[in-house]
N, C-alpha and C. Protein backbone atom coordinates (compact mmCIF):
# COMPACT_ATOMS: atom_id res chain seq x y z
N UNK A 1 -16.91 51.39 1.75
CA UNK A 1 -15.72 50.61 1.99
C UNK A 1 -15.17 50.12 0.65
N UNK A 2 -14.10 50.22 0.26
CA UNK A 2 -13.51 50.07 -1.40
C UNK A 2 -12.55 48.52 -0.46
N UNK A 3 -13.23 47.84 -1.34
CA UNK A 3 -12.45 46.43 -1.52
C UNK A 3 -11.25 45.87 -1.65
N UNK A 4 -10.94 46.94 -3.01
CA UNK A 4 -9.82 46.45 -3.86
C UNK A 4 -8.07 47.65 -3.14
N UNK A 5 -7.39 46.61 -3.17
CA UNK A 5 -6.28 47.31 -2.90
C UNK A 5 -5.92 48.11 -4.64
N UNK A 6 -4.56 48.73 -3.89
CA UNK A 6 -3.65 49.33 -5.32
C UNK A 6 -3.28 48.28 -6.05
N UNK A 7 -2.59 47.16 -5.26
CA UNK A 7 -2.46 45.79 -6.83
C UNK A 7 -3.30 45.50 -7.01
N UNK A 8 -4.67 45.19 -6.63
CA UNK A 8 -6.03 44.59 -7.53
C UNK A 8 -6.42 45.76 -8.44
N UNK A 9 -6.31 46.96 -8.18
CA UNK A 9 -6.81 47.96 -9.20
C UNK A 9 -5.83 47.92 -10.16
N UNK A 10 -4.58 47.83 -9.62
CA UNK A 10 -3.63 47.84 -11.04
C UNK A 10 -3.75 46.51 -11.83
N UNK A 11 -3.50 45.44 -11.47
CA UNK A 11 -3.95 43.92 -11.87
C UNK A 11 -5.25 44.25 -12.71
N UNK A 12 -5.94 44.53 -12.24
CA UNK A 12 -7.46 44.72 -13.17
C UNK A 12 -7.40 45.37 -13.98
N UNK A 13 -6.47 46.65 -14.55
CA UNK A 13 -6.46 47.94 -15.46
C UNK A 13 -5.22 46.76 -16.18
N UNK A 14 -4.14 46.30 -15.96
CA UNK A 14 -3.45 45.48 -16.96
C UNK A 14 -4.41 44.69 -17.64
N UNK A 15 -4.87 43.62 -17.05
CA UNK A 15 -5.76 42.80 -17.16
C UNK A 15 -6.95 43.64 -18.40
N UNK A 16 -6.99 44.72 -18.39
CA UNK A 16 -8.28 45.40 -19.30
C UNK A 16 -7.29 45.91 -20.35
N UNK A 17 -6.24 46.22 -20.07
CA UNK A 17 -5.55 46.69 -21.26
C UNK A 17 -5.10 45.60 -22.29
N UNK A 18 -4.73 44.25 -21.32
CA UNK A 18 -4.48 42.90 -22.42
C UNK A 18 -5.90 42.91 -23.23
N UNK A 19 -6.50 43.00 -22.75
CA UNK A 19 -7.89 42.75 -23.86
C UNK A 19 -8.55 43.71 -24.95
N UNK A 20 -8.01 44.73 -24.17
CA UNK A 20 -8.08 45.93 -25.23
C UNK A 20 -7.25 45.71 -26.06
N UNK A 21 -6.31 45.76 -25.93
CA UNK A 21 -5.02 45.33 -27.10
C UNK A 21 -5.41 44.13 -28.12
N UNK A 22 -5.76 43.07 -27.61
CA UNK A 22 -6.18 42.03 -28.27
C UNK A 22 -7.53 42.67 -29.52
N UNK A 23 -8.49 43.28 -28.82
CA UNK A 23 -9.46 43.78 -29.68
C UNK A 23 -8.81 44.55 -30.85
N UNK A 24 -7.86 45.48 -30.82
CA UNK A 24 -7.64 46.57 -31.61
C UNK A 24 -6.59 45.74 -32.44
N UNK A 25 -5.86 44.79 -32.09
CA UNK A 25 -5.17 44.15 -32.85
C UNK A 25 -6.35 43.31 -33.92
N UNK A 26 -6.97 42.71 -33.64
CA UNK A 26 -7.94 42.04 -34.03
C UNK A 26 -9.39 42.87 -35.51
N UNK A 27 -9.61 43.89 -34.93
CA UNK A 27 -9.93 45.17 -35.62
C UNK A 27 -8.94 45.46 -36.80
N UNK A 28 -7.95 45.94 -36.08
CA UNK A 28 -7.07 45.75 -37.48
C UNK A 28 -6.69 45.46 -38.56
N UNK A 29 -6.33 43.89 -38.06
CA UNK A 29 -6.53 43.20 -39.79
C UNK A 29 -7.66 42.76 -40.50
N UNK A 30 -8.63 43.64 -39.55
CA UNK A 30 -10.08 43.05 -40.44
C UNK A 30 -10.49 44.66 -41.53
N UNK A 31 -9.73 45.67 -41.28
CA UNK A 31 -9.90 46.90 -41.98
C UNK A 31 -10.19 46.65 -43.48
N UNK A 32 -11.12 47.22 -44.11
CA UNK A 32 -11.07 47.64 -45.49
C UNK A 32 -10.54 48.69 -46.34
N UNK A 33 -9.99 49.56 -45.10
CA UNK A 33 -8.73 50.14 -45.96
C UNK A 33 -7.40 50.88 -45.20
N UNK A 34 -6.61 51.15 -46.27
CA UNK A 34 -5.54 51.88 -45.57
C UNK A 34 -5.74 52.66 -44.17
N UNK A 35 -6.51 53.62 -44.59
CA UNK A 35 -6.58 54.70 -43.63
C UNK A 35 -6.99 53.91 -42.51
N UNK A 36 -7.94 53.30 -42.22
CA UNK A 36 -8.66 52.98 -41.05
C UNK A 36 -7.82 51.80 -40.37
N UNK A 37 -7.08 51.42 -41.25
CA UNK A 37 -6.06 50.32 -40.59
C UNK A 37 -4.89 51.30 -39.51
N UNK A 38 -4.79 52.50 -40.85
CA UNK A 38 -3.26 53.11 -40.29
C UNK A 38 -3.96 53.81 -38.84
N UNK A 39 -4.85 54.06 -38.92
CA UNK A 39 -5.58 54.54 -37.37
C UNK A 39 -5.99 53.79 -36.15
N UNK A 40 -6.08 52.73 -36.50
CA UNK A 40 -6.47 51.53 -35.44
C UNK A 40 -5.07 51.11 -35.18
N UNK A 41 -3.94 51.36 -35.83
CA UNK A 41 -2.50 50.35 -35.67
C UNK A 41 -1.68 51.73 -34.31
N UNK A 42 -2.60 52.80 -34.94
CA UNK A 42 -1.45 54.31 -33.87
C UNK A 42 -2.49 53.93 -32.32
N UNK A 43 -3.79 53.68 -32.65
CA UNK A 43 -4.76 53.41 -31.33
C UNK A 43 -3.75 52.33 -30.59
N UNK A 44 -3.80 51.08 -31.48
CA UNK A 44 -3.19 49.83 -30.87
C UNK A 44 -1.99 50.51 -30.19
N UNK A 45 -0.86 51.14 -30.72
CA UNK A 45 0.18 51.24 -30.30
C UNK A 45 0.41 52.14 -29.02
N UNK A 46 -0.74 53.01 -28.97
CA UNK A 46 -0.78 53.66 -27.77
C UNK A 46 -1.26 52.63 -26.68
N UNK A 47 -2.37 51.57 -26.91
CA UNK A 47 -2.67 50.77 -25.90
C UNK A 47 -1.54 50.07 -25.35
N UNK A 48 -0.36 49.12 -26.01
CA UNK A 48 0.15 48.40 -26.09
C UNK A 48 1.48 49.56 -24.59
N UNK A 49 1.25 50.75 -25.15
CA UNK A 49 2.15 51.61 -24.63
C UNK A 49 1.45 51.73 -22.38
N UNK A 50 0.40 52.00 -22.79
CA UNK A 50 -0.38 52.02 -21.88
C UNK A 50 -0.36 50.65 -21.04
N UNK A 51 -0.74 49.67 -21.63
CA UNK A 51 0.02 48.04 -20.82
C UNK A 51 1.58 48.32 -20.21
N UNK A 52 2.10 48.32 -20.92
CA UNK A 52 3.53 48.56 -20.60
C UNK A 52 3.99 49.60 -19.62
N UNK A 53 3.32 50.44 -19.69
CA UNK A 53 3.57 51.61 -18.30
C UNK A 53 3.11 50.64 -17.29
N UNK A 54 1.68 50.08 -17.11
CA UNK A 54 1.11 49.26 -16.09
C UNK A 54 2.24 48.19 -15.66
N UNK A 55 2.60 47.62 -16.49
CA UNK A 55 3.43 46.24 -15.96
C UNK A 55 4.48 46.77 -15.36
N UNK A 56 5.26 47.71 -15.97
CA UNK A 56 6.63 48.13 -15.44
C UNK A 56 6.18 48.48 -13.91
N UNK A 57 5.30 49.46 -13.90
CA UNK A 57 4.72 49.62 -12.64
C UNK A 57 4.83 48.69 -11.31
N UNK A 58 3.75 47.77 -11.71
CA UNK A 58 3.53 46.57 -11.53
C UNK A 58 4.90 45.81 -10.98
N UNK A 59 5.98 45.55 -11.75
CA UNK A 59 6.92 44.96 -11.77
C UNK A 59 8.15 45.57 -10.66
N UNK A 60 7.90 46.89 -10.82
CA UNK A 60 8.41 48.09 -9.93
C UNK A 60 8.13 47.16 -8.32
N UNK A 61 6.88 47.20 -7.83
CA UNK A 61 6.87 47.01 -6.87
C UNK A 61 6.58 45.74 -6.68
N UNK A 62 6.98 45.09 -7.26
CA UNK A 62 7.15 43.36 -6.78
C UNK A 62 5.76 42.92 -7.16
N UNK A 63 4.96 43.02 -7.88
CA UNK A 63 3.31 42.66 -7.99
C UNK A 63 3.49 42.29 -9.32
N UNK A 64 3.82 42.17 -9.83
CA UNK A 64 4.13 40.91 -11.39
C UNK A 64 5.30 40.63 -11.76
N UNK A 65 5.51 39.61 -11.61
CA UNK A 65 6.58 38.75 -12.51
C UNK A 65 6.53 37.84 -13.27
N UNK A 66 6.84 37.80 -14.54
CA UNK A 66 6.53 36.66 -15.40
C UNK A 66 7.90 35.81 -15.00
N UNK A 67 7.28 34.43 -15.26
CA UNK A 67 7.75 33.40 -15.40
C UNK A 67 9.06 33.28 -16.71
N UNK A 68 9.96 33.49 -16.11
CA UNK A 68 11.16 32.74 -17.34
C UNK A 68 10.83 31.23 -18.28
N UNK A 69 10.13 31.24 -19.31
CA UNK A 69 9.87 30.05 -20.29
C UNK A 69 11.00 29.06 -20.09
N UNK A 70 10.73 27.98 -20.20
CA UNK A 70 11.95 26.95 -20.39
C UNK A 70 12.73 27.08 -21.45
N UNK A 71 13.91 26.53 -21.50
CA UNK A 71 15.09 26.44 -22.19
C UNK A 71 14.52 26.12 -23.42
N UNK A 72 13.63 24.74 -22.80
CA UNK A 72 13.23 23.71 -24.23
C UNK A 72 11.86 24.50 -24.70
N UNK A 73 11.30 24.83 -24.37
CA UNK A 73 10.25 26.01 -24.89
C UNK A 73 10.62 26.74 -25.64
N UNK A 74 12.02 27.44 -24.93
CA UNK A 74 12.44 28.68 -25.73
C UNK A 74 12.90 28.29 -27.42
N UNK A 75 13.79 27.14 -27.74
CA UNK A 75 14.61 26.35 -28.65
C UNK A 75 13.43 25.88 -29.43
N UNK A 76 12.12 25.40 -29.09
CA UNK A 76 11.12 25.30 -30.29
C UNK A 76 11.00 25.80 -30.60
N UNK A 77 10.28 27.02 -29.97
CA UNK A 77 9.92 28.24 -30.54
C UNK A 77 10.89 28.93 -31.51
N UNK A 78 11.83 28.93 -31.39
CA UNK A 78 13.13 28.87 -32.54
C UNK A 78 13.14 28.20 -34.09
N UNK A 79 13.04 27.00 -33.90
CA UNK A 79 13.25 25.98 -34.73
C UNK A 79 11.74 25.85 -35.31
N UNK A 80 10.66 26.63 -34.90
CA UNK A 80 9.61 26.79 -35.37
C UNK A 80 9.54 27.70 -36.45
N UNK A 81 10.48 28.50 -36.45
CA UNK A 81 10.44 29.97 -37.49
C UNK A 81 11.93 29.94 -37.92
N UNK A 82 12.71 29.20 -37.56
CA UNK A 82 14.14 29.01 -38.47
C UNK A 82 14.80 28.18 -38.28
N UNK A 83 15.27 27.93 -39.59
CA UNK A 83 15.72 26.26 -39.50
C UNK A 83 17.27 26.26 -39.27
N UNK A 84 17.68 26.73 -38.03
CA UNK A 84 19.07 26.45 -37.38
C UNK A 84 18.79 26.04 -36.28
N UNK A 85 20.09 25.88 -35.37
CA UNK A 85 19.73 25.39 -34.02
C UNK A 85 19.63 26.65 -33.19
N UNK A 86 19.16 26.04 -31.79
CA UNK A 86 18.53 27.14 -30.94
C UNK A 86 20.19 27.74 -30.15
N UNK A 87 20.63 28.78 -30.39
CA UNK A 87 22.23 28.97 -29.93
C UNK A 87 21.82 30.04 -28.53
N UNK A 88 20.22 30.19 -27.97
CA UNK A 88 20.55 30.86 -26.60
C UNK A 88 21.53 30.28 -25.26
């Protein structure tokens, strides 16, 4: 008897790809050199690619939606990295 529906298997494979991503990002800037950086950054980018098929997926059929950030969230986060006002 299999437990898990199609959104828990997909939920769980996003869910493994955020962490994968996190690792290979993480790997990354710890490289000692070019090469092995420039190879872990094409890995990362395929993962990152691989999340993103999942979510759209995901998003496709009504099984994830992120939350729209607040206004005032959004305008720090602004004024955190440039010193104008927040004009969204």
């Amino acid at each position: 008897m299999n437990c898990f529906d199609d959104q828990a298997k997909m939920t769980d494979a996003l869910n493994t790809q955020k962490a994968i991503t996190e690792d290979y990002n993480h790997y990354a800037g710890e490289c000692a050199t070019k090469q092995r950086k420039d190879k872990l950054m094409g890995i990362l980018s395929e993962e990152h690619d691989m999340q993103f098929e999942l979510f759209s997926e995901m998003q496709k059929r009504g099984w994830y939606e992120p939350k729209p950030a607040p206004q005032q969230k959004v305008c720090e986060a602004c004024k955190q990295f440039e010193e104008k006002e927040c004009t969204f």
